[in-house]
Protein backbone atom coordinates (compact mmCIF):
# COMPACT_ATOMS: atom_id res chain seq x y z
CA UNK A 1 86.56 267.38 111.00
CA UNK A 2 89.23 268.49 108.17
CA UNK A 3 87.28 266.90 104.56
CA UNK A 4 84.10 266.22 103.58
CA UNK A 5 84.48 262.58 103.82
CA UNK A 6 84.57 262.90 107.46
CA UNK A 7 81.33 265.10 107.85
CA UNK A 8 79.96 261.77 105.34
CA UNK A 9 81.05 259.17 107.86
CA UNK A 10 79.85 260.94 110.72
CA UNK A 11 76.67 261.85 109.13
CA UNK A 12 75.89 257.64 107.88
CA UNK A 13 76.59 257.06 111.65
CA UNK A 14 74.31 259.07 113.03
CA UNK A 15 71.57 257.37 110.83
CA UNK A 16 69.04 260.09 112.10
CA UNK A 17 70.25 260.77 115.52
CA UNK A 18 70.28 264.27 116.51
CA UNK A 19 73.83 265.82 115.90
CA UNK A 20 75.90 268.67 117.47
CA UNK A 21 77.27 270.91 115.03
CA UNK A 22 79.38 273.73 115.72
CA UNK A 23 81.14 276.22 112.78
CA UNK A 24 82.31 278.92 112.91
CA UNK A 25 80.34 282.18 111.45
CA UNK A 26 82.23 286.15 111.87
CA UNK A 27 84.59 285.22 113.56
CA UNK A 28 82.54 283.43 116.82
CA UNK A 29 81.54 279.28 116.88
CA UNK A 30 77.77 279.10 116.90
CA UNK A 31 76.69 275.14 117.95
CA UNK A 32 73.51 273.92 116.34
CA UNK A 33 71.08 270.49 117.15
CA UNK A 34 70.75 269.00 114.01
CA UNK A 35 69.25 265.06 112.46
CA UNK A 36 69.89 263.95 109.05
CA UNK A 37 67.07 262.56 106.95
CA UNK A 38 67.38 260.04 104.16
CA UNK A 39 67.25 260.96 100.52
CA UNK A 40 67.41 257.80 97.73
CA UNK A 41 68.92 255.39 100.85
CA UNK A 42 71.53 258.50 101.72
CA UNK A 43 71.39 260.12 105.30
CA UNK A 44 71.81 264.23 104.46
CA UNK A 45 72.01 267.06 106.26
CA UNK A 46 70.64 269.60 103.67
CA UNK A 47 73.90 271.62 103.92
CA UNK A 48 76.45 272.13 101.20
CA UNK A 49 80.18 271.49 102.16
CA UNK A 50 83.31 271.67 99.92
CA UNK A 51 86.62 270.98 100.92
CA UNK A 52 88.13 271.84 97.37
CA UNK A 53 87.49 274.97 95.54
CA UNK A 54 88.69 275.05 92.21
CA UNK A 55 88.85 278.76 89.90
CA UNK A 56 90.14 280.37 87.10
CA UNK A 57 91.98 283.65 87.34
CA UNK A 58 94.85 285.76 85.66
CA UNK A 59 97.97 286.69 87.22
CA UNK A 60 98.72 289.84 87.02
CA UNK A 61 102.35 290.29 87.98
CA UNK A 62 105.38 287.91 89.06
CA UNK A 63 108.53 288.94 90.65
CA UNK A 64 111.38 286.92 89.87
CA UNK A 65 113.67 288.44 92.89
CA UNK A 66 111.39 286.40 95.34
CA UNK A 67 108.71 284.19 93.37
CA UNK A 68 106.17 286.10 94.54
CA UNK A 69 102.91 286.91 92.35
CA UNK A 70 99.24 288.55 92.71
CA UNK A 71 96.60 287.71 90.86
CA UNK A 72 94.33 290.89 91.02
CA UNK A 73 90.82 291.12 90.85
CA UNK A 74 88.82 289.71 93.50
CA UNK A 75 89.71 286.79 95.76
CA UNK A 76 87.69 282.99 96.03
CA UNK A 77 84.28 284.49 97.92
CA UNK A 78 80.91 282.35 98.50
CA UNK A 79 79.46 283.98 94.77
CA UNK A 80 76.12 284.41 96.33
CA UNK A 81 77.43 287.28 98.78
CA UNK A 82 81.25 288.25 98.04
CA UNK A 83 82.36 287.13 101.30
CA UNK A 84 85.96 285.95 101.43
CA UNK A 85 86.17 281.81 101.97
CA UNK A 86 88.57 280.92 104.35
CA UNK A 87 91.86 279.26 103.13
CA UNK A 88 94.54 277.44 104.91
CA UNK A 89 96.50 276.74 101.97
CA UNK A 90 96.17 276.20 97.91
CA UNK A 91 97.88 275.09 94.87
CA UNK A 92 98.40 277.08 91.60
CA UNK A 93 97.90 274.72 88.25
CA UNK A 94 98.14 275.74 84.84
CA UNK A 95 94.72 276.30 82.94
CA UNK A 96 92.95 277.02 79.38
CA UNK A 97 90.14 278.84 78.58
CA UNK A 98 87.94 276.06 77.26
CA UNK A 99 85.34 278.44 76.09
CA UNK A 100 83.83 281.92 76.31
CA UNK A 101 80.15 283.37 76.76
CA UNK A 102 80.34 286.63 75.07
CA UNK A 103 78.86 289.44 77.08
CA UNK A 104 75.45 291.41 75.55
CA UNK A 105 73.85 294.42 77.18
CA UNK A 106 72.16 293.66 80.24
CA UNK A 107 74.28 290.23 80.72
CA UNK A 108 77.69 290.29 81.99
CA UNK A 109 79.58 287.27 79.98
CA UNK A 110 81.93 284.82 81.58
CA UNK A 111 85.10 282.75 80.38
CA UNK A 112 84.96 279.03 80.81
CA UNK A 113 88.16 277.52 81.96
CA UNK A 114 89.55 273.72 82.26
CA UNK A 115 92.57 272.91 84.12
CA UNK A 116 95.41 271.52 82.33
CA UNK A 117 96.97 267.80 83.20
CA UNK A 118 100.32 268.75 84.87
CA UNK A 119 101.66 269.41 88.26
CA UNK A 120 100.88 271.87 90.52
CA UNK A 121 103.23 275.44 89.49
CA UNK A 122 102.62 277.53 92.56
CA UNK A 123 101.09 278.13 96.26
CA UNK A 124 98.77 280.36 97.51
CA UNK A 125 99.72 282.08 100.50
CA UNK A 126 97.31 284.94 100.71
CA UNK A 127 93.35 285.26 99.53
CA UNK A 128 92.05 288.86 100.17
CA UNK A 129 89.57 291.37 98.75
CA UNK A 130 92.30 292.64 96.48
CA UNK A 131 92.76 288.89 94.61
CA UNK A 132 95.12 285.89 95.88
CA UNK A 133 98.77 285.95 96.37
CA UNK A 134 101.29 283.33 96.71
CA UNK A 135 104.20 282.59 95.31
CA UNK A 136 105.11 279.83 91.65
CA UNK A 137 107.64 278.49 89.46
CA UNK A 138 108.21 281.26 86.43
CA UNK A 139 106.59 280.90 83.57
CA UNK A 140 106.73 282.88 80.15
CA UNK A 141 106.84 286.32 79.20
CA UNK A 142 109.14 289.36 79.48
CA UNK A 143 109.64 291.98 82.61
CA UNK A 144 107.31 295.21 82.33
CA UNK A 145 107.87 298.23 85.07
CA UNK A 146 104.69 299.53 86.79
CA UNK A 147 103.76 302.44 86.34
CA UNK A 148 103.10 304.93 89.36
CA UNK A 149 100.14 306.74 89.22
CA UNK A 150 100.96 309.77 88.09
CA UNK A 151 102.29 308.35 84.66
CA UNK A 152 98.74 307.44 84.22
CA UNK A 153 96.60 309.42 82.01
CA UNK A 154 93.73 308.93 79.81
CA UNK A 155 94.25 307.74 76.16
CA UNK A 156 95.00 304.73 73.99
CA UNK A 157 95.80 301.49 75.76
CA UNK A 158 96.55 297.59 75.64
CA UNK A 159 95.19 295.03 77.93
CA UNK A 160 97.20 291.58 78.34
CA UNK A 161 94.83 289.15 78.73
CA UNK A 162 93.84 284.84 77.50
CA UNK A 163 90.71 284.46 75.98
CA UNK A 164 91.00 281.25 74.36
CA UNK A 165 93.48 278.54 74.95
CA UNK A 166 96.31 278.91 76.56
CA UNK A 167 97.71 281.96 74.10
CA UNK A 168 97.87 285.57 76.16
CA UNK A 169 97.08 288.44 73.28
CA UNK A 170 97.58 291.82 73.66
CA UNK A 171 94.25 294.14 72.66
CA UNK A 172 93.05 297.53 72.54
CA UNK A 173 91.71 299.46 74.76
CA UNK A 174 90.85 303.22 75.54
CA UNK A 175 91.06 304.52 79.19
CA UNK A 176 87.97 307.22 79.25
CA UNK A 177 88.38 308.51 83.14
CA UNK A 178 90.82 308.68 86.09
CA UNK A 179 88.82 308.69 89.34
CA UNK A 180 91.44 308.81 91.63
CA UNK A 181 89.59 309.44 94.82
CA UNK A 182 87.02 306.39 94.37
CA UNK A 183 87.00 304.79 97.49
CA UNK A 184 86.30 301.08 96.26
CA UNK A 185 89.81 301.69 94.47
CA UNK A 186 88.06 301.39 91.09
CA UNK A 187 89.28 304.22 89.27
CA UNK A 188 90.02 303.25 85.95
CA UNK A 189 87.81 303.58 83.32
CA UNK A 190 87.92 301.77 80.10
CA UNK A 191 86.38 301.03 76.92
CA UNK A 192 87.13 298.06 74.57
CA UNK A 193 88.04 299.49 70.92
CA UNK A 194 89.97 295.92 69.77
CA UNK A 195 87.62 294.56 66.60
CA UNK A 196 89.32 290.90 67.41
CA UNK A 197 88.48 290.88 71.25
CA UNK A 198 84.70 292.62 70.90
CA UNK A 199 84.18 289.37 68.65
CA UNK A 200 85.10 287.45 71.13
CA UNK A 201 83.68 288.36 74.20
CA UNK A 202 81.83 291.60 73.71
CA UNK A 203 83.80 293.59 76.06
CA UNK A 204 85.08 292.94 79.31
CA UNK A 205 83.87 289.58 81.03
CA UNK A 206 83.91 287.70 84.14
CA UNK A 207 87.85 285.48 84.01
CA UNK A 208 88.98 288.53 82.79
CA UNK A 209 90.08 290.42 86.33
CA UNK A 210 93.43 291.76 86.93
CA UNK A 211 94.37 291.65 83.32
CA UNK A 212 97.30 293.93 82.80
CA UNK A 213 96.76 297.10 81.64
CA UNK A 214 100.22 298.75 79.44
């Protein structure tokens, strides 16, 4: 099968014959017996299957040599357990932050996104641990160097990020520690001093990954 509308056909076909399922789990196909039941006139299999995941991330650099751009963070997982979803292919669109849960102590926040009516800008070519990467059409905005990390130090900072709407605003932030030898590669730490962004989402929140640091 290749959609969900197949594994729906199949499924209303069966109409509560036992079925043969095989998927594939770690990298080995595991086959399982399996009978639908009905559920309000609707034969189900009590599994959950998407074939179109939709999410909201920043990109974190572009290179206009090649096209080619990362958007750092994390890549699409399950939610429930981190693990990477497989991809065969994906489309970048242009999105909005549509609204914002502010983070409080105890309860990470979260921005809200909503994908704006338009074509499709970019592919995605890549979906690791370290975030997606693909390549898109160039959009606005000036070109920064990286740094290397040795020109990193602790002190004053800015963070790039979008927050609401489609506007990217540049806040400030303090980076408290360098833990260069942290081997989940997190070794930045930093601590929201902007007035204007604290009001807004309290600190740091989920939507907010791979937000450029300057």
């Amino acid at each position: 099968v290749s959609s969900v509308a197949d594994i729906v056909s199949r499924v209303e076909r069966s109409a509560g014959r036992v079925l043969r399922l095989t998927v594939r789990r770690d990298g080995k196909e595991k086959t399982f017996q399996i009978a639908a039941r009905q559920d309000g006139g609707v034969w189900r299999l009590g599994i959950l299957v998407r074939d179109g995941i939709t999410g909201i991330g920043t990109v974190t650099y572009y290179d206009p040599s090649d096209g080619t751009f990362g958007a750092l963070g994390h890549g699409v997982n399950n939610g429930a357990s981190g693990e990477l979803l497989p991809m065969r292919a994906g489309t970048v669109l242009a999105s909005q932050v549509a609204s914002v849960t502010r983070g409080e102590k105890g309860a990470a926040g979260a921005l809200q996104g909503a994908i704006c009516r338009g074509g499709t800008c970019g592919e995605i070519l890549k979906n690791t641990d370290h975030g997606i990467f693909g390549t898109m059409t160039p959009g606005e905005g000036s070109e920064i160097p990286v740094a290397k990390p040795g020109q990193v130090h602790t002190g004053a900072a800015t963070i790039l990020s979008n927050v609401e709407g489609t506007a990217v605003g540049e806040y400030t932030v303090r980076i408290t520690a360098i833990r260069s030898d942290d081997a989940r590669g997190r070794n930045l730490l930093l601590e929201v001093t902007d007035p204007t962004l604290l009001q807004k989402t309290g600190g740091i929140v989920q939507g907010m990954s791979g937000s450029p640091i300057l």
